[in-house]
N, C-alpha and C. Protein backbone atom coordinates (compact mmCIF):
# COMPACT_ATOMS: atom_id res chain seq x y z
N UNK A 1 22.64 11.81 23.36
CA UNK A 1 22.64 13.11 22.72
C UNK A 1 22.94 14.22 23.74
N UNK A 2 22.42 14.14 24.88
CA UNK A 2 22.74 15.02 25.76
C UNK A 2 23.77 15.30 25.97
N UNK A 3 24.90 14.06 25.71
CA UNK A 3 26.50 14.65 26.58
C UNK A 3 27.29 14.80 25.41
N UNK A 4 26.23 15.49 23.71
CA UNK A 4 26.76 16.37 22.84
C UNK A 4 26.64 17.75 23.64
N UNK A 5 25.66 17.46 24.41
CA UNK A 5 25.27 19.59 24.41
C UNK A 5 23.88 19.37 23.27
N UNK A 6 23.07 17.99 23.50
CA UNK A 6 22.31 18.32 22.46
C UNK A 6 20.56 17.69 23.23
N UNK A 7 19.60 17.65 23.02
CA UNK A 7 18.61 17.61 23.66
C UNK A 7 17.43 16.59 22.60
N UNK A 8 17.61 15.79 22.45
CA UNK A 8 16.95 14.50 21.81
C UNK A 8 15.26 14.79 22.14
N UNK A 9 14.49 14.72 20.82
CA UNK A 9 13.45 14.92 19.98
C UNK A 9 12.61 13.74 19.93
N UNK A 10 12.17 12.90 20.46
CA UNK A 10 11.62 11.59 19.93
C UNK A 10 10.50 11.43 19.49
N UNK A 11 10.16 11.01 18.06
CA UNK A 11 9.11 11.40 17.20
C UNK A 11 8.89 9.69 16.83
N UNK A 12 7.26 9.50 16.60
CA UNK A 12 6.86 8.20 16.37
C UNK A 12 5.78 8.56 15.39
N UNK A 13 5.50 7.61 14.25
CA UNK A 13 4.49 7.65 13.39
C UNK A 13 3.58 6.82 14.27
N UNK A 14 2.06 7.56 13.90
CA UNK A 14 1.04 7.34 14.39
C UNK A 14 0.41 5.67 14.56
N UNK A 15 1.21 5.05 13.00
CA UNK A 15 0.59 3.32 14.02
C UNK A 15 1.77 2.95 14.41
N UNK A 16 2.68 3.18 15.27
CA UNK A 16 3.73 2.27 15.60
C UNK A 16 3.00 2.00 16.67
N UNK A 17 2.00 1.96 17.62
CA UNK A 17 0.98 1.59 18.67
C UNK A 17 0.36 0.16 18.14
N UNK A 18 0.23 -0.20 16.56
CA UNK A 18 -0.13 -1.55 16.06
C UNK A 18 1.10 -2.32 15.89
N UNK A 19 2.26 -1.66 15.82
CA UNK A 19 3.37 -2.82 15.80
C UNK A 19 4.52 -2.62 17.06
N UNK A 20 3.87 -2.44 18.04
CA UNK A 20 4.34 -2.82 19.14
C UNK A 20 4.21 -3.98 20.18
N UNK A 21 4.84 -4.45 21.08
CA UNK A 21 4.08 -4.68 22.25
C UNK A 21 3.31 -4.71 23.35
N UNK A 22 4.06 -3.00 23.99
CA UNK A 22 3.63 -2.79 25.11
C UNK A 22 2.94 -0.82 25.06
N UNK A 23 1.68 -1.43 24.33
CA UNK A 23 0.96 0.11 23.62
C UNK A 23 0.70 0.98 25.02
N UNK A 24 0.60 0.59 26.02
CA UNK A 24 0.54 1.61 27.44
C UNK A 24 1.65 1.90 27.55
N UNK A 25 2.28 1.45 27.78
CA UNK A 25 3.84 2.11 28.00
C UNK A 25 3.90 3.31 27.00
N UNK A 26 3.73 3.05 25.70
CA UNK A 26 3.56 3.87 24.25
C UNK A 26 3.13 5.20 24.77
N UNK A 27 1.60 5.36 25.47
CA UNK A 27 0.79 6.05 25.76
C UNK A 27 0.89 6.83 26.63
N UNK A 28 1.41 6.30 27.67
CA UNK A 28 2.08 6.74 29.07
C UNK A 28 3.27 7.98 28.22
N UNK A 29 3.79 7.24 27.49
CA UNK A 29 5.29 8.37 27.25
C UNK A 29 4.70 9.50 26.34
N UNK A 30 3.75 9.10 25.03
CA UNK A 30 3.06 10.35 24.55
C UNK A 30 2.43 11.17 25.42
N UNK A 31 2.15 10.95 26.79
CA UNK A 31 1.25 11.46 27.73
C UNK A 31 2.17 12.37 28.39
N UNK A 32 3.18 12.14 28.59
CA UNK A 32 4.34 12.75 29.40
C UNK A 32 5.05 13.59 28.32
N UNK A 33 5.32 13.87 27.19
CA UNK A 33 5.31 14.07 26.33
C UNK A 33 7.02 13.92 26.50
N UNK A 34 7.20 12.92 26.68
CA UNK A 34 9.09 12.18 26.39
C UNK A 34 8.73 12.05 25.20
N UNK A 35 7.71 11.46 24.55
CA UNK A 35 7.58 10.85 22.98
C UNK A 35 6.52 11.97 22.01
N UNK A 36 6.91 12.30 21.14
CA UNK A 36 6.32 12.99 20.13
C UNK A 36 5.06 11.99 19.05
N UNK A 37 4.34 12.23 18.68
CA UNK A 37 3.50 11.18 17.94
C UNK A 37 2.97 12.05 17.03
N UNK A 38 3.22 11.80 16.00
CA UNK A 38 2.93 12.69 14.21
C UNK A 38 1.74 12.35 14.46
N UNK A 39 0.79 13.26 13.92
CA UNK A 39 -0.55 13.44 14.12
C UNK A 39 -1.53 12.29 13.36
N UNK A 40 -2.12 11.39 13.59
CA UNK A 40 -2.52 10.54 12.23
C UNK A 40 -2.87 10.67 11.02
N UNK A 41 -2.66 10.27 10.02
CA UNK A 41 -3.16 10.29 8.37
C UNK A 41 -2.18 11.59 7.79
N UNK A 42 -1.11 11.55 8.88
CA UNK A 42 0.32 12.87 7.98
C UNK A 42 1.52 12.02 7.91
N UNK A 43 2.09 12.35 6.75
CA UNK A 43 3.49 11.80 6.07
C UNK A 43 4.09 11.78 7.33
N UNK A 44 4.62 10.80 8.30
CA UNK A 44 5.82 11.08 9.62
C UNK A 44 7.04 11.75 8.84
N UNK A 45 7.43 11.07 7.78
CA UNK A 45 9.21 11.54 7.22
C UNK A 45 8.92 13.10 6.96
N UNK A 46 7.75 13.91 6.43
CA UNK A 46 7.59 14.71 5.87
C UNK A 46 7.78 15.64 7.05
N UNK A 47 6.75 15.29 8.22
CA UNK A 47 6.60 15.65 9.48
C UNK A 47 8.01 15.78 10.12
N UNK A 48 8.91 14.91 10.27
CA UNK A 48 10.31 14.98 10.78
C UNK A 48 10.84 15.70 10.07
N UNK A 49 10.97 15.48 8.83
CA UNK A 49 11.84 16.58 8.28
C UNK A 49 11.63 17.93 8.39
N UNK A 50 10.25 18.53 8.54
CA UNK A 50 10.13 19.65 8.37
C UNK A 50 10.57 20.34 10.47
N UNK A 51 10.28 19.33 10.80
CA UNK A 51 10.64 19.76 12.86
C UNK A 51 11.73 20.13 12.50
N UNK A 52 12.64 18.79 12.00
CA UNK A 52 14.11 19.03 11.77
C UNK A 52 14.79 20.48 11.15
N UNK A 53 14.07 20.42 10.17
CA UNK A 53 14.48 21.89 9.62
C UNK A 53 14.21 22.76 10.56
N UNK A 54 13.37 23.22 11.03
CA UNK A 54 12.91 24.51 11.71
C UNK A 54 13.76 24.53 12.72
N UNK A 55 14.32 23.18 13.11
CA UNK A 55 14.95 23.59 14.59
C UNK A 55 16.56 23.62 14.07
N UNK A 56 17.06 23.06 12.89
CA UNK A 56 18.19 22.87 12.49
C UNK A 56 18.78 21.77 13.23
N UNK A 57 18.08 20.84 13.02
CA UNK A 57 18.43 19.67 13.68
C UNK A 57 19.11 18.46 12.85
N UNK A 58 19.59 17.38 14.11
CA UNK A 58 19.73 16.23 13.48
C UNK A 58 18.94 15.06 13.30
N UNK A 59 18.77 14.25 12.44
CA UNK A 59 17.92 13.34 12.40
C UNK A 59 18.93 11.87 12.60
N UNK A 60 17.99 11.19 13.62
CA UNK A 60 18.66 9.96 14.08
C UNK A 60 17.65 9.04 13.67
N UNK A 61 18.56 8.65 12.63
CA UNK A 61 17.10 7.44 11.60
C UNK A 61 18.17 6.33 10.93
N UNK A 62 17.40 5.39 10.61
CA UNK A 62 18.08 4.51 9.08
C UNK A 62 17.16 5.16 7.80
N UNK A 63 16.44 5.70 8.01
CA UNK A 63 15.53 5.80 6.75
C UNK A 63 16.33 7.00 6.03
N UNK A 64 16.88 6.87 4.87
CA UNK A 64 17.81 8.16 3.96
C UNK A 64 16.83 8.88 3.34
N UNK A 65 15.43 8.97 3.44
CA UNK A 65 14.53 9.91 2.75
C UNK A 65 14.84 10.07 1.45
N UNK A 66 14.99 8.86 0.73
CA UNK A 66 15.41 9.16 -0.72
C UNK A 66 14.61 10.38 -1.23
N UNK A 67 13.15 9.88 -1.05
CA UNK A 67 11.81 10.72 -1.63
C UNK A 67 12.47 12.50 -1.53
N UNK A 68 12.61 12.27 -0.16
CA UNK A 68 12.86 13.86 -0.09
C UNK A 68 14.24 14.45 -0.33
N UNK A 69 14.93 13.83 -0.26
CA UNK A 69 16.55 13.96 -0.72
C UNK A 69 16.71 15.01 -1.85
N UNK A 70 16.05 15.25 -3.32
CA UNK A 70 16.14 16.19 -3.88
C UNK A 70 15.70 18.18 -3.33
N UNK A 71 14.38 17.84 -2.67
CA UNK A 71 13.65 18.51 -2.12
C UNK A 71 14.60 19.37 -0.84
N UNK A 72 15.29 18.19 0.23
CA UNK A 72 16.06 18.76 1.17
C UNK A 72 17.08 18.16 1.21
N UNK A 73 18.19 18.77 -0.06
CA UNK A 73 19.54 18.39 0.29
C UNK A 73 20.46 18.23 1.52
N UNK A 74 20.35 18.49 2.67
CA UNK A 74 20.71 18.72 3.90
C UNK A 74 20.28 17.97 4.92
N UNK A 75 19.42 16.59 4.28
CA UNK A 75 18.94 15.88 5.19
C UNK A 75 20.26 14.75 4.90
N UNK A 76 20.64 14.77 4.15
CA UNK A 76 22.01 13.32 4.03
C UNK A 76 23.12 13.56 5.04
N UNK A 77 23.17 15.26 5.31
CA UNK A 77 24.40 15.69 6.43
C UNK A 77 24.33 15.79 7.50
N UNK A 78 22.71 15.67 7.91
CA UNK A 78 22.48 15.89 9.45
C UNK A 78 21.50 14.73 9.65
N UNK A 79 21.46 13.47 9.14
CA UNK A 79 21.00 12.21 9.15
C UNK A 79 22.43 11.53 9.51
N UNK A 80 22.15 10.87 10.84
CA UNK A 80 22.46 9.91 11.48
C UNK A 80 22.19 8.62 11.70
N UNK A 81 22.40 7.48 11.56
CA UNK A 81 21.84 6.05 11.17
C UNK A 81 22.50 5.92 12.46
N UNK A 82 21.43 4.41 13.04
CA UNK A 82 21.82 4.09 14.52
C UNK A 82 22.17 2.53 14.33
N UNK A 83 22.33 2.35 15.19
CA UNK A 83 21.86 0.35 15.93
C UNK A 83 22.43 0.14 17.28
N UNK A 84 21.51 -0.26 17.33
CA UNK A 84 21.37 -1.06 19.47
C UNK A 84 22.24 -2.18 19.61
N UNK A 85 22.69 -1.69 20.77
CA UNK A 85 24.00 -2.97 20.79
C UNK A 85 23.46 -3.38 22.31
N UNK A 86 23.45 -4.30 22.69
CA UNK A 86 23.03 -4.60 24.25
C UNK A 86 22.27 -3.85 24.49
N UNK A 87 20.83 -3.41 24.16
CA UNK A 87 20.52 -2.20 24.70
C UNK A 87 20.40 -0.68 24.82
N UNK A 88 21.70 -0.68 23.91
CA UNK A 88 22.07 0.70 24.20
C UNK A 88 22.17 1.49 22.54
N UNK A 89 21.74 2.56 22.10
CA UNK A 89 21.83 3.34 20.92
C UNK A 89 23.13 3.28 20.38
N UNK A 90 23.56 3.09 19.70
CA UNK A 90 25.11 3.58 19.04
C UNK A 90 24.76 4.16 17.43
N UNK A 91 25.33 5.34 17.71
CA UNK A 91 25.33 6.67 16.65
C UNK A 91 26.34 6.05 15.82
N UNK A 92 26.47 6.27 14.25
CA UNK A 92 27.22 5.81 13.33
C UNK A 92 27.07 7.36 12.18
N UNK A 93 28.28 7.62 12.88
CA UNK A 93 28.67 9.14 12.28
C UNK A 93 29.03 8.76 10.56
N UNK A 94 28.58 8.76 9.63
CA UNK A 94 29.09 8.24 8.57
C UNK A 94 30.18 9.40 7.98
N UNK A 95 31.04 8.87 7.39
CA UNK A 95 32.30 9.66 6.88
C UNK A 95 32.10 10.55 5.51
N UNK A 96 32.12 11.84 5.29
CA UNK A 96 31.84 12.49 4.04
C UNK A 96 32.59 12.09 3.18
């Protein structure tokens, strides 16, 4: 994201610490605050979407927020779907 000119957000729902492996590492990065962590017992999608909005951002997800899709039309245009190839993020700009 950076060598858009853009500055990457990284947001985690509160149990992804139960479906991980390595929950210090987890902790370490919420600590440093590289990683964002939605507060526990709050909607994360609701939570992202609303960061997203305020900052006019993009969202780098697979999840299409059907739920909220009526609510925030503007999340289908600035939703980005990913997948890891060796390692590495690859952005999948989908075509209007």
């Amino acid at each position: 994201m950076e060598e858009r000119g853009q500055e990457a957000v990284i947001i985690v729902d509160a149990s992804l610490k139960y479906d991980i492996d390595d929950q210090e590492q987890l902790e370490k990065l919420i600590k440093a605050q590289e990683v964002r962590q939605v507060p526990a017992g709050t909607d994360a999608d609701y939570f992202i979407i609303q960061f997203a909005q305020e900052l006019d951002a993009l969202v780098v997800t697979n999840d299409r927020y059907r739920d909220y899709a009526e609510q925030y039309p503007w999340i289908t245009e600035r939703r980005l779907p990913y997948m890891i190839v060796k390692g590495e993020v690859v952005l999948y700009e989908e075509q209007q």
